[in-house]
C-alpha atoms as a PDB file:
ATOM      1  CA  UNK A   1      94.850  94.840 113.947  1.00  0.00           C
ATOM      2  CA  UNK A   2      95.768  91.442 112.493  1.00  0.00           C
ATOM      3  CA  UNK A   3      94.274  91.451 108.968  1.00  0.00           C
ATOM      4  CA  UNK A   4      94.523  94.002 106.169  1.00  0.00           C
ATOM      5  CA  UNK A   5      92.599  93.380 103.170  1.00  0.00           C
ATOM      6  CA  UNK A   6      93.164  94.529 100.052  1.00  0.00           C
ATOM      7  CA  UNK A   7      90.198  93.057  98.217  1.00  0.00           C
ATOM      8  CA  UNK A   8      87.068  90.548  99.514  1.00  0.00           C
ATOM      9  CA  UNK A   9      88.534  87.919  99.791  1.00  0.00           C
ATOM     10  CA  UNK A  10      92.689  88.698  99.509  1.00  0.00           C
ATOM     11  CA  UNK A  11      94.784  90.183 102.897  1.00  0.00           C
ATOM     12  CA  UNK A  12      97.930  90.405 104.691  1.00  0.00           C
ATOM     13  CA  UNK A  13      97.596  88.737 107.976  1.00  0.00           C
ATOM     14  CA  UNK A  14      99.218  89.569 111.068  1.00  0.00           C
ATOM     15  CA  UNK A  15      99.923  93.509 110.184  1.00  0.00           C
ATOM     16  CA  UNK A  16     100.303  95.065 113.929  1.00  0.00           C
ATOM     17  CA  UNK A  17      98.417  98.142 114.909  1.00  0.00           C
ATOM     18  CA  UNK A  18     101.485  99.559 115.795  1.00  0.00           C
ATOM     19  CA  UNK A  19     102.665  99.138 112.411  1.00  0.00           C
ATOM     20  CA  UNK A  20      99.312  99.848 110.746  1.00  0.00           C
ATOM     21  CA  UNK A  21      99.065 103.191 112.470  1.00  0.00           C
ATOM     22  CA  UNK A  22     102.842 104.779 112.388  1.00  0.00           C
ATOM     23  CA  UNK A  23     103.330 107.657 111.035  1.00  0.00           C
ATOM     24  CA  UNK A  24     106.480 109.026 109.593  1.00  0.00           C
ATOM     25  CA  UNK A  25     105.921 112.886 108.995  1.00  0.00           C
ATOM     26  CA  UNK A  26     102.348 113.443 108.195  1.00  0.00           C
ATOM     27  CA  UNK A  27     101.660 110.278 106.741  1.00  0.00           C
ATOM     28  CA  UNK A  28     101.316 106.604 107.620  1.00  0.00           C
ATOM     29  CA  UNK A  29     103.294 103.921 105.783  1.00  0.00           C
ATOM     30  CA  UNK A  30     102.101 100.840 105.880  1.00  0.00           C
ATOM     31  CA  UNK A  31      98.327 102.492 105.022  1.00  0.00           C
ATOM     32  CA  UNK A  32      99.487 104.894 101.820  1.00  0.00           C
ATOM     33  CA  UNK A  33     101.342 102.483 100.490  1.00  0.00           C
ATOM     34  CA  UNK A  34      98.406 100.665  99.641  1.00  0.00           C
ATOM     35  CA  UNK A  35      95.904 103.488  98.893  1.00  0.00           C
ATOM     36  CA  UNK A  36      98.665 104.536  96.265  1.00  0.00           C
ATOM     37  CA  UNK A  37      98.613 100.802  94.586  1.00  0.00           C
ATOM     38  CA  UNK A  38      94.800 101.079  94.921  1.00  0.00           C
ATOM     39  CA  UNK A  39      93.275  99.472  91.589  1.00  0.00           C
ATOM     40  CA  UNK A  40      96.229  97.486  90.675  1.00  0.00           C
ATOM     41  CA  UNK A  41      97.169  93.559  91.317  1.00  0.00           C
ATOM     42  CA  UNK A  42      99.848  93.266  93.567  1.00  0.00           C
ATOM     43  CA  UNK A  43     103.122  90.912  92.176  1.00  0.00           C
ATOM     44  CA  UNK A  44     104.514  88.868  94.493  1.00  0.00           C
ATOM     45  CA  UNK A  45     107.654  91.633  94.600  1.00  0.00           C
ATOM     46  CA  UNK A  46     104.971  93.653  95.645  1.00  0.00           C
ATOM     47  CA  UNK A  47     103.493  91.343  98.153  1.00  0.00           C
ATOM     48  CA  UNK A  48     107.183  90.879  99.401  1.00  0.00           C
ATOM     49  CA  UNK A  49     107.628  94.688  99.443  1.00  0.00           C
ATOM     50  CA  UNK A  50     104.943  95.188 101.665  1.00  0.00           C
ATOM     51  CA  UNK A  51     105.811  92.816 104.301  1.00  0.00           C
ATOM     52  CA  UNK A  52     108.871  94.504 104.420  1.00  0.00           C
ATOM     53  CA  UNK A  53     107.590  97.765 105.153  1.00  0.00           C
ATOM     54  CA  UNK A  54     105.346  96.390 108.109  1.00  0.00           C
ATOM     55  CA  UNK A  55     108.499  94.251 109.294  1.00  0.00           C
ATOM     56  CA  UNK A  56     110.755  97.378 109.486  1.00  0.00           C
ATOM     57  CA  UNK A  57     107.739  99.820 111.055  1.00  0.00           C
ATOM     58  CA  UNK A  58     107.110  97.093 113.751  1.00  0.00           C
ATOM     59  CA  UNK A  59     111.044  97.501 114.413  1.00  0.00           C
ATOM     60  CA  UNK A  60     111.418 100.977 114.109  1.00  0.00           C
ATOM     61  CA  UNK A  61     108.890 101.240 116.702  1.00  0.00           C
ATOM     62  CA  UNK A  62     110.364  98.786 119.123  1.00  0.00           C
ATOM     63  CA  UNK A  63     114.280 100.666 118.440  1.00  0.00           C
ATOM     64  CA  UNK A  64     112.324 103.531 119.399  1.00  0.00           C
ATOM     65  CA  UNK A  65     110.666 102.467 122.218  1.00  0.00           C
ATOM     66  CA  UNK A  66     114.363 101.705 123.932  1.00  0.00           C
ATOM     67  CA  UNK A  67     116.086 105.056 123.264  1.00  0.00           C
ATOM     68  CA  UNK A  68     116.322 107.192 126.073  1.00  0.00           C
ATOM     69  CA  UNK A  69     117.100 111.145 125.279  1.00  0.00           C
ATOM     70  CA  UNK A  70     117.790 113.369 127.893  1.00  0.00           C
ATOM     71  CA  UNK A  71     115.323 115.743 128.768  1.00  0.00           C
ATOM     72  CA  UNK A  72     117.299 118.682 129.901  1.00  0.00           C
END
């Protein structure tokens, strides 16, 4: 994926696709979290909230990835 924007010329950079594109439920993070800030100017909390979320989906994935559940 690499860059999200959020305006012309403003982005995150380096947002994975596997974080860009988790879901949790029937929803994806990392995308509705913007849509639902949509019109506003981020703060840097924000900005620091964000990175956050893509940091823990990325890992969350990964944790995933290595548990093994029987399939009896």
């Amino acid at each position: 994926m690499g860059r999200v924007f959020i305006n012309k010329d403003q982005y995150f950079e380096d947002v994975s696709e596997i974080a860009w594109n988790f879901h949790i439920g029937g929803y994806q993070p990392a995308q509705k979290w913007l849509k639902d800030r949509r019109g506003r100017v981020l703060s840097w909390d924000d900005i620091g909230h964000y990175q956050k979320i893509v940091k823990i989906l990325s890992e969350t994935d990964r944790v995933m990835k290595e548990i093994e559940l029987p399939l009896d």
